[in-house]
PDB file of N, CA and C in Angstrom:
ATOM      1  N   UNK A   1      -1.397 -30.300 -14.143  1.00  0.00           N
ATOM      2  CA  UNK A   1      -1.679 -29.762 -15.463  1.00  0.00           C
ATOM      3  C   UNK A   1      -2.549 -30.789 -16.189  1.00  0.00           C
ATOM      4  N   UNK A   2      -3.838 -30.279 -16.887  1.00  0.00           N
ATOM      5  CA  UNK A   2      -4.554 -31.131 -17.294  1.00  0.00           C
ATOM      6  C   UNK A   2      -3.939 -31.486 -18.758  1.00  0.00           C
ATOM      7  N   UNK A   3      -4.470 -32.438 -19.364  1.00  0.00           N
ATOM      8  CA  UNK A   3      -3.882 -32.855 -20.904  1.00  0.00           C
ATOM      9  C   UNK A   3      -4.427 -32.051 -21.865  1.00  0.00           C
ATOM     10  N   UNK A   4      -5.364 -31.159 -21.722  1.00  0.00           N
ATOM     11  CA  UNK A   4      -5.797 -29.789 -22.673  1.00  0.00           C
ATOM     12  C   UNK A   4      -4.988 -28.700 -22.945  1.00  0.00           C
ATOM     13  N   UNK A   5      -4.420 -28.276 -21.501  1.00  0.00           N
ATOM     14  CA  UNK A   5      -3.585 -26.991 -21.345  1.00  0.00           C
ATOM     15  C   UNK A   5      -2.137 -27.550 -21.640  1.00  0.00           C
ATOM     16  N   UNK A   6      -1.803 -28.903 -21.394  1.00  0.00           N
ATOM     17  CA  UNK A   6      -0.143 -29.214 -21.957  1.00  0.00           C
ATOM     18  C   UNK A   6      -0.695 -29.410 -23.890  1.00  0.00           C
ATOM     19  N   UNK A   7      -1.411 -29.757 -24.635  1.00  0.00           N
ATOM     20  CA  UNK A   7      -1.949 -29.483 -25.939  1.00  0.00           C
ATOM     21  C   UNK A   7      -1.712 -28.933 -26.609  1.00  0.00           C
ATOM     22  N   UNK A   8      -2.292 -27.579 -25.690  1.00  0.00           N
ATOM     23  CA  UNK A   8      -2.428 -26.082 -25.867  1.00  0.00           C
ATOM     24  C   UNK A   8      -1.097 -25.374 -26.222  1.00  0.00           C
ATOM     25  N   UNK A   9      -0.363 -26.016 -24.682  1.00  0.00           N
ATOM     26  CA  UNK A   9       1.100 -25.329 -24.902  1.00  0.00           C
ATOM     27  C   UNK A   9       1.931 -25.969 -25.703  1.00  0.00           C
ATOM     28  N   UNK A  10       1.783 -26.833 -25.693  1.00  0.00           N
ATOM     29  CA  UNK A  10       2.488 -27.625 -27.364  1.00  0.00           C
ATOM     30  C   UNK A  10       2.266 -27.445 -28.118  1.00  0.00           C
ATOM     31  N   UNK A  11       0.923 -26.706 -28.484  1.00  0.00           N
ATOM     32  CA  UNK A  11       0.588 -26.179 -29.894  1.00  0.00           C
ATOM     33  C   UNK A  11       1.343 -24.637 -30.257  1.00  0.00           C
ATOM     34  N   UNK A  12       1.744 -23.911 -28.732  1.00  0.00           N
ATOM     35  CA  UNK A  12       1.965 -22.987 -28.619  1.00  0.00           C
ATOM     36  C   UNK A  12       3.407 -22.752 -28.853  1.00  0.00           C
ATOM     37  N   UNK A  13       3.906 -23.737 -28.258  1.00  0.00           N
ATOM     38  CA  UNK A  13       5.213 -24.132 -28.430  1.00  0.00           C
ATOM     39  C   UNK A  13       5.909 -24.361 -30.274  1.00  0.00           C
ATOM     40  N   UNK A  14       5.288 -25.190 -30.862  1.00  0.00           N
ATOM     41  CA  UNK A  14       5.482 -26.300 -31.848  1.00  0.00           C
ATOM     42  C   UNK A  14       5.444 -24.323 -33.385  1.00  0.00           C
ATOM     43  N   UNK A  15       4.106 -23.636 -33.152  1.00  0.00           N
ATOM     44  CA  UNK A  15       4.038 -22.885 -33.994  1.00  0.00           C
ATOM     45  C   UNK A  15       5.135 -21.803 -33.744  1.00  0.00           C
ATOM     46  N   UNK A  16       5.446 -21.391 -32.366  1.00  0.00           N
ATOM     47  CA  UNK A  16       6.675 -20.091 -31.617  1.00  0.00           C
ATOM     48  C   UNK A  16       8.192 -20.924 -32.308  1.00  0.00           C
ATOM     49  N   UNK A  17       8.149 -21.650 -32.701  1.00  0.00           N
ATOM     50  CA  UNK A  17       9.338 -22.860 -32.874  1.00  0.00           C
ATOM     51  C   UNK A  17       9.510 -22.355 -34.813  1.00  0.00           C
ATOM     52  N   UNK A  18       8.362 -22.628 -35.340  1.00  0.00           N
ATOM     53  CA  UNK A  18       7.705 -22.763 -36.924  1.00  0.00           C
ATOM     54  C   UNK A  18       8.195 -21.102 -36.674  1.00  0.00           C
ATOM     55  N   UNK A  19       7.695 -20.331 -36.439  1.00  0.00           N
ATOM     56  CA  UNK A  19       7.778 -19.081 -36.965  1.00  0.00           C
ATOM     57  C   UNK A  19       8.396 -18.386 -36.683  1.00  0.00           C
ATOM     58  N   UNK A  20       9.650 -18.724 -35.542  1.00  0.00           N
ATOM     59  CA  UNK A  20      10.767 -18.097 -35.631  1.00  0.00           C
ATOM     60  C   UNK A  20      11.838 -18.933 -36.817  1.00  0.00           C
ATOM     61  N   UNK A  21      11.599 -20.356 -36.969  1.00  0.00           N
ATOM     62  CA  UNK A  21      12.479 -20.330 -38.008  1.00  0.00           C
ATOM     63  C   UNK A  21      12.464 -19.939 -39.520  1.00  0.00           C
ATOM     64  N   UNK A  22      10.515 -19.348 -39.618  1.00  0.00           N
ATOM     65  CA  UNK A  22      11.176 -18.746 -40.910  1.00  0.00           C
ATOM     66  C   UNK A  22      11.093 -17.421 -41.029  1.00  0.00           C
ATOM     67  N   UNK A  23      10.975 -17.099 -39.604  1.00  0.00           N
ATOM     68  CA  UNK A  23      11.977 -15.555 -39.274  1.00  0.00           C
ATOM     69  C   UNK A  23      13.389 -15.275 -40.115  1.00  0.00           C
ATOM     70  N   UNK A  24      13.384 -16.466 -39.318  1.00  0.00           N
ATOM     71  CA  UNK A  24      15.238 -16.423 -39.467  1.00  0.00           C
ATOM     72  C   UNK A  24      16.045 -16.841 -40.662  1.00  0.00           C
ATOM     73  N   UNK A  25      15.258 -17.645 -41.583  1.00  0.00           N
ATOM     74  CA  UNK A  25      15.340 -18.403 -42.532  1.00  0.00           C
ATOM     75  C   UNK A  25      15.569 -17.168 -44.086  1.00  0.00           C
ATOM     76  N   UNK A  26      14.409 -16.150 -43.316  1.00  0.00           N
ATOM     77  CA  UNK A  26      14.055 -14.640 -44.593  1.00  0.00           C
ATOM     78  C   UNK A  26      14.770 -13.399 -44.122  1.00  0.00           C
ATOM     79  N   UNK A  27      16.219 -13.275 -43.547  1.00  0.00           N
ATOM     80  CA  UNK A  27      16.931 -12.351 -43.040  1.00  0.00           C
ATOM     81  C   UNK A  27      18.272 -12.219 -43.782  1.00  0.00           C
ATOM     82  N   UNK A  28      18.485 -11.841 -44.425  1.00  0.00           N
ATOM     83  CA  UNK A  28      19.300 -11.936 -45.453  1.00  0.00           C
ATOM     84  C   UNK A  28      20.836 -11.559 -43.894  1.00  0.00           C
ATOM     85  N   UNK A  29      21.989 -11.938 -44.610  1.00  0.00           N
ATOM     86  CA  UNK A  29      23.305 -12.542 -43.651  1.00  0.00           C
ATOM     87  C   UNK A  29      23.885 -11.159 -43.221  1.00  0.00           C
ATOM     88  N   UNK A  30      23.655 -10.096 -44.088  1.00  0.00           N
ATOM     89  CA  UNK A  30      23.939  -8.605 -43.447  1.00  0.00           C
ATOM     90  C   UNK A  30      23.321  -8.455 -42.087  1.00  0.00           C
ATOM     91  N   UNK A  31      21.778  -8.747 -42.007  1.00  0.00           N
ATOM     92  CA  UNK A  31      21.434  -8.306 -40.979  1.00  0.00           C
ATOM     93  C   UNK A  31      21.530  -8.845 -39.724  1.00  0.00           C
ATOM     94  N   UNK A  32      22.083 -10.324 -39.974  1.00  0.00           N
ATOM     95  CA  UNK A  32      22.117 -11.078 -38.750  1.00  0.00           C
ATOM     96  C   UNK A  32      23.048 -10.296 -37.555  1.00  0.00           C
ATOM     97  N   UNK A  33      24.095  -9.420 -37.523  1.00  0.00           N
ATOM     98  CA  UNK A  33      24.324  -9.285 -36.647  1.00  0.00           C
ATOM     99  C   UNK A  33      23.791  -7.602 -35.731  1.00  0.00           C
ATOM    100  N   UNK A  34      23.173  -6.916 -36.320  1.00  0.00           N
ATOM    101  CA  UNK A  34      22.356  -6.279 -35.732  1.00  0.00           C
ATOM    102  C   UNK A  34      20.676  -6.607 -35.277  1.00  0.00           C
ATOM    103  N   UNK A  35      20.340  -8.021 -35.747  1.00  0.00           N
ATOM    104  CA  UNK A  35      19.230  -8.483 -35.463  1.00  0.00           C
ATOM    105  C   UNK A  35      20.229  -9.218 -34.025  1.00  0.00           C
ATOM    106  N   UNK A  36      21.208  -9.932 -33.752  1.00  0.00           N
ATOM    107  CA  UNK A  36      22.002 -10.449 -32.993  1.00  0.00           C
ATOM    108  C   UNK A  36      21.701  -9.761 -31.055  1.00  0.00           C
ATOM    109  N   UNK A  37      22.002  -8.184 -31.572  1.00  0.00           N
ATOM    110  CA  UNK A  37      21.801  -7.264 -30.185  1.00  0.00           C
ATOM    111  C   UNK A  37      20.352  -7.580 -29.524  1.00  0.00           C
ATOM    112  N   UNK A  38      19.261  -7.238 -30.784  1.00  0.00           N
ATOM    113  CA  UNK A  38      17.725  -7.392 -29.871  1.00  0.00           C
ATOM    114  C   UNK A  38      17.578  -9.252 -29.847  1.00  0.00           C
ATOM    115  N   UNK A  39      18.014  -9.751 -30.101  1.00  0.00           N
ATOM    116  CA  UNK A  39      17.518 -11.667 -29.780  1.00  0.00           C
ATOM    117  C   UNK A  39      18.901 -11.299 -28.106  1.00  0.00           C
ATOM    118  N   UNK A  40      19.702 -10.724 -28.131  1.00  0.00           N
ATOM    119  CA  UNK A  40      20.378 -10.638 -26.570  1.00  0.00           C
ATOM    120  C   UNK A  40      19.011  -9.932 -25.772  1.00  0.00           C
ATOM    121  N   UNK A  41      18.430  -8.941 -26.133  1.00  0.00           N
ATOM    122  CA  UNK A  41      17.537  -8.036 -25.448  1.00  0.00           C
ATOM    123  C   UNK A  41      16.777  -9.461 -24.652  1.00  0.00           C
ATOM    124  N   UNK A  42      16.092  -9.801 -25.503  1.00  0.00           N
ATOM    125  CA  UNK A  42      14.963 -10.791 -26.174  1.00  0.00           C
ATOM    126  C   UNK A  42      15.608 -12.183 -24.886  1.00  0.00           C
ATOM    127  N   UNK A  43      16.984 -12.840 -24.460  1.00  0.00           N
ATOM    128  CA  UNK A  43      17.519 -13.665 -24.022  1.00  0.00           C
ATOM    129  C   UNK A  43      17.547 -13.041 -22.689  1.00  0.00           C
ATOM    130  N   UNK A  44      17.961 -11.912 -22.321  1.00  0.00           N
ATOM    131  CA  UNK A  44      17.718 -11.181 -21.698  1.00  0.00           C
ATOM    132  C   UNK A  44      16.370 -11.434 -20.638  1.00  0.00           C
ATOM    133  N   UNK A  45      15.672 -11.394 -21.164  1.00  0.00           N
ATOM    134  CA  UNK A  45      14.280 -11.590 -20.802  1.00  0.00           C
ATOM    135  C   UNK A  45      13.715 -12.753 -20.105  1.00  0.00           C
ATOM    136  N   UNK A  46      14.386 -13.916 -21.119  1.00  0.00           N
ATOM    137  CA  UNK A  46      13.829 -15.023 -20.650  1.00  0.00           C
ATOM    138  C   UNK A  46      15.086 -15.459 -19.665  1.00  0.00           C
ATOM    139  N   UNK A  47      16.247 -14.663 -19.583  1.00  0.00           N
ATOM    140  CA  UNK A  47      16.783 -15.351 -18.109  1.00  0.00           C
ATOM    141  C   UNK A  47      16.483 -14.775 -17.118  1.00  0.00           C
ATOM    142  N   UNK A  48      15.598 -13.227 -17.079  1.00  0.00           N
ATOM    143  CA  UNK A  48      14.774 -13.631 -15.502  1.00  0.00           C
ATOM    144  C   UNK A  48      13.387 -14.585 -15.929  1.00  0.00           C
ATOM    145  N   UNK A  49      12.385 -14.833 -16.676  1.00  0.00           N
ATOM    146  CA  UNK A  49      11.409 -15.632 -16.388  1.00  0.00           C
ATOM    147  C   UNK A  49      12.197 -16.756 -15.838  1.00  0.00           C
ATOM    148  N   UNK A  50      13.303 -17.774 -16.703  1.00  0.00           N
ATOM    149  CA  UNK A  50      13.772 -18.355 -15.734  1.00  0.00           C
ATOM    150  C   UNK A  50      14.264 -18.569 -14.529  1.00  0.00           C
ATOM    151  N   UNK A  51      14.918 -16.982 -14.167  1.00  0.00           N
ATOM    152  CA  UNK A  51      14.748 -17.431 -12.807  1.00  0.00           C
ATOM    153  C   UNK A  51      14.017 -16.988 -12.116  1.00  0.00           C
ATOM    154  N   UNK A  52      12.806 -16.407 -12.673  1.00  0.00           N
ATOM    155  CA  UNK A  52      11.149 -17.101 -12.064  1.00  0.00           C
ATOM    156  C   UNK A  52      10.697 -18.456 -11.739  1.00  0.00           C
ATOM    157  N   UNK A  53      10.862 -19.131 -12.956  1.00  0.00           N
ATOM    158  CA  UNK A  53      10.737 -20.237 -13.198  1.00  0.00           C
ATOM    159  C   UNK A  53      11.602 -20.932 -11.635  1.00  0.00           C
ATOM    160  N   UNK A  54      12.944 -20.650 -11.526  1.00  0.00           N
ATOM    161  CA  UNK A  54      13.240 -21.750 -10.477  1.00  0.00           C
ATOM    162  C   UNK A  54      12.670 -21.200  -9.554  1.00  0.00           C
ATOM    163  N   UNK A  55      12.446 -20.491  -8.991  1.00  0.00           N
ATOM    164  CA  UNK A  55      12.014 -19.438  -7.463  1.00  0.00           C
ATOM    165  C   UNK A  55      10.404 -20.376  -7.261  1.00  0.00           C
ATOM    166  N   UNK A  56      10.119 -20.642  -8.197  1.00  0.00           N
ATOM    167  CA  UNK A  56       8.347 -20.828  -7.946  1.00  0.00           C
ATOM    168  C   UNK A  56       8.907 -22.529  -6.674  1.00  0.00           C
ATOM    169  N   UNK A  57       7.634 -21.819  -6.031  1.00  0.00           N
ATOM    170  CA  UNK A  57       7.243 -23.141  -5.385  1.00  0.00           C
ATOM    171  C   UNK A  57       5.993 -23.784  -4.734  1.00  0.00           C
ATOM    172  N   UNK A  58       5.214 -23.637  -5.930  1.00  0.00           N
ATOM    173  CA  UNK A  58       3.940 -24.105  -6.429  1.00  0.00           C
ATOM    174  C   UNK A  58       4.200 -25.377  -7.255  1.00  0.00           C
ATOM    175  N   UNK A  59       5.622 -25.221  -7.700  1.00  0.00           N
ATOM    176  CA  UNK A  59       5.157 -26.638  -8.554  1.00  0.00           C
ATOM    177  C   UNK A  59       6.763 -27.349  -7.820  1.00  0.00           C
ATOM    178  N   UNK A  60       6.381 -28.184  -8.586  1.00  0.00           N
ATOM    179  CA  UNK A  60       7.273 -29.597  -8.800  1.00  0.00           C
ATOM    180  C   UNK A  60       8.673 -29.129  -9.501  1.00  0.00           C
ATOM    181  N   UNK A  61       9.501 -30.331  -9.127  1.00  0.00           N
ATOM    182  CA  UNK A  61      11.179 -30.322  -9.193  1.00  0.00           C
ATOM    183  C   UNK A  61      11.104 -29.875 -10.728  1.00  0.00           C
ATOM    184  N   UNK A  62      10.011 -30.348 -11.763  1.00  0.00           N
ATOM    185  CA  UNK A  62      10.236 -30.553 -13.051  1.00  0.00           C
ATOM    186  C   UNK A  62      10.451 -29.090 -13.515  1.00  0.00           C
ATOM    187  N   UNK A  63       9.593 -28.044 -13.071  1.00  0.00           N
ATOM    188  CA  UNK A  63       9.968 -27.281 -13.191  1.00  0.00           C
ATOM    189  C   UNK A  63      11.294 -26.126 -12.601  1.00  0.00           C
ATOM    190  N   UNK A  64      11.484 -26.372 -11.539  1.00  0.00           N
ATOM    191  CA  UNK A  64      12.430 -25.947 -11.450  1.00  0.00           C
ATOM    192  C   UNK A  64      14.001 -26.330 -12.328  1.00  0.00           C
ATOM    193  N   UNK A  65      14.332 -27.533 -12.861  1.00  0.00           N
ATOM    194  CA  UNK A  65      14.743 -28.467 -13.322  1.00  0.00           C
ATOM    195  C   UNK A  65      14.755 -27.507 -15.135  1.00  0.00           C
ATOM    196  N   UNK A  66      13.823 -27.232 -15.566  1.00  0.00           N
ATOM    197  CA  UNK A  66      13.390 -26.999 -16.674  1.00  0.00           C
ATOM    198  C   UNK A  66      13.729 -25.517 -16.471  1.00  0.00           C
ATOM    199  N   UNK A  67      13.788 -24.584 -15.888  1.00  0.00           N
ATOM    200  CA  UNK A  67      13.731 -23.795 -15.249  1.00  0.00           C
ATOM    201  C   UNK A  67      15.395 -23.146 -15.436  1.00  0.00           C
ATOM    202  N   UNK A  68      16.182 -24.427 -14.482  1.00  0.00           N
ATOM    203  CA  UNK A  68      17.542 -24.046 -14.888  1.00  0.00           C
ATOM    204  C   UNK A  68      18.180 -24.496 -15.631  1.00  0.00           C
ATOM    205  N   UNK A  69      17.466 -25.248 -17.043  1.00  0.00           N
ATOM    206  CA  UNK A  69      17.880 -25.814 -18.307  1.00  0.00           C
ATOM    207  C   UNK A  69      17.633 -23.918 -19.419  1.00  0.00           C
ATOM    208  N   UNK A  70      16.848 -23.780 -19.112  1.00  0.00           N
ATOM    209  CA  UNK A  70      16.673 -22.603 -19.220  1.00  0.00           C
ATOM    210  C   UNK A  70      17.182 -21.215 -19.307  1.00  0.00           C
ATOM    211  N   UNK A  71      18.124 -21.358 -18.042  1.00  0.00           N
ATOM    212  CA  UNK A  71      18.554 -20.169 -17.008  1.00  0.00           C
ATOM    213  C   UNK A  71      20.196 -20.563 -18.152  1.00  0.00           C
ATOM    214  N   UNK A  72      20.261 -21.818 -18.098  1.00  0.00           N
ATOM    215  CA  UNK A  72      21.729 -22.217 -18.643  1.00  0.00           C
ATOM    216  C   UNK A  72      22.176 -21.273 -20.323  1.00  0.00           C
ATOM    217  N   UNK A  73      21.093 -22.145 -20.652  1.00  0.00           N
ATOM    218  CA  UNK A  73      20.698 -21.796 -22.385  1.00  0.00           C
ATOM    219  C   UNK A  73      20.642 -20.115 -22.530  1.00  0.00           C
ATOM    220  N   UNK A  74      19.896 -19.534 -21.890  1.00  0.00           N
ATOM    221  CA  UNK A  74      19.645 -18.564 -22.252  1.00  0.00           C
ATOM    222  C   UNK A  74      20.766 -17.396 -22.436  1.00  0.00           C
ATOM    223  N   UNK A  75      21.907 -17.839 -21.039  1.00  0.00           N
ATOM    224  CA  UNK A  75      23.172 -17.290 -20.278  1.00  0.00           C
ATOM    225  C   UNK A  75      24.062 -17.505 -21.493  1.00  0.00           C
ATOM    226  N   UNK A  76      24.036 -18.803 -22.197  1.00  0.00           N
ATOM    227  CA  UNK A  76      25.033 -19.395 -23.146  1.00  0.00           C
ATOM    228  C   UNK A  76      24.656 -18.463 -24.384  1.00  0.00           C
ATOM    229  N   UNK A  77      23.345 -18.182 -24.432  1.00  0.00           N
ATOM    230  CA  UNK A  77      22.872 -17.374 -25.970  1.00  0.00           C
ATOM    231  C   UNK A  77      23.425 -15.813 -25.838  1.00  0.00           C
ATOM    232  N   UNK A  78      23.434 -15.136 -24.492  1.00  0.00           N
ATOM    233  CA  UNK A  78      23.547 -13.721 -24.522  1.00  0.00           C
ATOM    234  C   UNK A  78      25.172 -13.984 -24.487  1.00  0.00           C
ATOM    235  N   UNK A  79      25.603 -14.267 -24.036  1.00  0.00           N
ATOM    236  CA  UNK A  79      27.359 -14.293 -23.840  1.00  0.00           C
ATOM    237  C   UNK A  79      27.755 -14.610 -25.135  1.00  0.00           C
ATOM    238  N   UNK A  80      27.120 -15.672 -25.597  1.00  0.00           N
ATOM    239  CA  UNK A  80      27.676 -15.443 -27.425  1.00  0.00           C
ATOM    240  C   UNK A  80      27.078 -14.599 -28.381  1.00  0.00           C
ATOM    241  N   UNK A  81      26.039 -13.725 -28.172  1.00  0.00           N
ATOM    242  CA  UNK A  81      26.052 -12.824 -28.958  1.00  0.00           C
ATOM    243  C   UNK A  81      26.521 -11.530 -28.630  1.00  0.00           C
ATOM    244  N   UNK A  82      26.857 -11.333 -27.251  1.00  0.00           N
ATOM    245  CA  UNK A  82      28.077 -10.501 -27.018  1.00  0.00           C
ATOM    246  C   UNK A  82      29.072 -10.739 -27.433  1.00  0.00           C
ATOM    247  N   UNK A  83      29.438 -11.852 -27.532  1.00  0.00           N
ATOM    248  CA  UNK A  83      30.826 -12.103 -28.152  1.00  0.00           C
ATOM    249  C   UNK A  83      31.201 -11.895 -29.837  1.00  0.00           C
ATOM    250  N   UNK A  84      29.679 -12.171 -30.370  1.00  0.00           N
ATOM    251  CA  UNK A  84      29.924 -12.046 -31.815  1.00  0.00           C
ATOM    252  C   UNK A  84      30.142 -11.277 -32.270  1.00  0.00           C
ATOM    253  N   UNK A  85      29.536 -10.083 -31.341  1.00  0.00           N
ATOM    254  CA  UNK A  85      29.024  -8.842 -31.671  1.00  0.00           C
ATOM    255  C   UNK A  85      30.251  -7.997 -31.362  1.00  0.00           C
ATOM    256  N   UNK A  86      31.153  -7.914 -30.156  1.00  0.00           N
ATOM    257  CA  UNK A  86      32.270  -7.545 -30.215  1.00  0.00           C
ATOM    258  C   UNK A  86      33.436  -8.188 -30.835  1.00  0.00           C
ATOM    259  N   UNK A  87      33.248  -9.235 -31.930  1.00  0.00           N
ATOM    260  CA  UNK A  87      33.988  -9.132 -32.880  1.00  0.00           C
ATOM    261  C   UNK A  87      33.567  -8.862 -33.986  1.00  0.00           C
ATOM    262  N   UNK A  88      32.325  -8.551 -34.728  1.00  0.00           N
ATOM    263  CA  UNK A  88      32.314  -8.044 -35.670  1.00  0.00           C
ATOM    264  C   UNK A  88      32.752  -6.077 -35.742  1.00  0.00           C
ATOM    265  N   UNK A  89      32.091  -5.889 -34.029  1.00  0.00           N
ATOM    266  CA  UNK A  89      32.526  -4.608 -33.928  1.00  0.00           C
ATOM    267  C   UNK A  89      33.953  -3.840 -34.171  1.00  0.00           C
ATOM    268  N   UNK A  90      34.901  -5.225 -34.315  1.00  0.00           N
ATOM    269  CA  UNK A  90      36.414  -5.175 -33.843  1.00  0.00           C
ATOM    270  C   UNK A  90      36.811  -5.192 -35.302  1.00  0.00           C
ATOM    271  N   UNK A  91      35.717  -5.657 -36.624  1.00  0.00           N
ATOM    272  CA  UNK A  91      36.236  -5.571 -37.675  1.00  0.00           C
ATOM    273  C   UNK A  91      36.172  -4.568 -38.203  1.00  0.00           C
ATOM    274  N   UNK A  92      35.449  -3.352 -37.640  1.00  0.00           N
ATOM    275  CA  UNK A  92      35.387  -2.726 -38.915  1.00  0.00           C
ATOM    276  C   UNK A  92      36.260  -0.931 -37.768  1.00  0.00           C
ATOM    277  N   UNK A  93      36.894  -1.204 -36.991  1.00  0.00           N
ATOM    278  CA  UNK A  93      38.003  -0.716 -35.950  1.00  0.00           C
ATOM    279  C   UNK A  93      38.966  -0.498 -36.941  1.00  0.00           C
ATOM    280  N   UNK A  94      39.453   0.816 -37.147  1.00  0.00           N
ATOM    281  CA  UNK A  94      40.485   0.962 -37.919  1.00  0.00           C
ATOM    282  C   UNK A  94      42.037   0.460 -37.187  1.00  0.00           C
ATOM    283  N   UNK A  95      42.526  -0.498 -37.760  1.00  0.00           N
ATOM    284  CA  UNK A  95      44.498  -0.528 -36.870  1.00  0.00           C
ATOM    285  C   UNK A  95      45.637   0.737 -37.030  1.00  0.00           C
TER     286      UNK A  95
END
């Protein structure tokens, strides 16, 4: 990877970073948990690129490595917003 295209993706990175947090920042607290289901969709997603990401073998350990830092995170994000989500669902369940 040349030092232009890692730049690039750091620039790409650094603004995807900036503008989801003031996504998230202008969502008033009602909506967080039906915005909750599509960021699972959304996690969803990036745990197969990750495990794209490890399968490749064109590159180096780093990526694979990065790959299943990835695969981890992403697994940890959908399982807790399943989880949140079937307890907020559980609140409003008549006893």
């Amino acid at each position: 990877m040349t030092a232009e295209s890692f730049i690039i993706l750091l620039y790409i990175l650094v603004l995807a970073s900036y503008v989801g947090f003031e996504l998230i920042n202008k969502v008033p607290p009602t909506l967080h948990t039906p915005l909750m289901s599509g960021s699972n969709a959304i996690s969803g997603i990036t745990i197969v690129g990750a495990i794209i990401a490890c399968n490749v073998l064109n590159y180096g350990a780093i990526s694979k490595w990065l790959g299943m830092i990835a695969l981890i995170l992403a697994t940890i994000n959908v399982v807790g917003g399943y989880a949140l989500t079937d307890r907020m669902l559980k609140m409003f369940k008549k006893k």
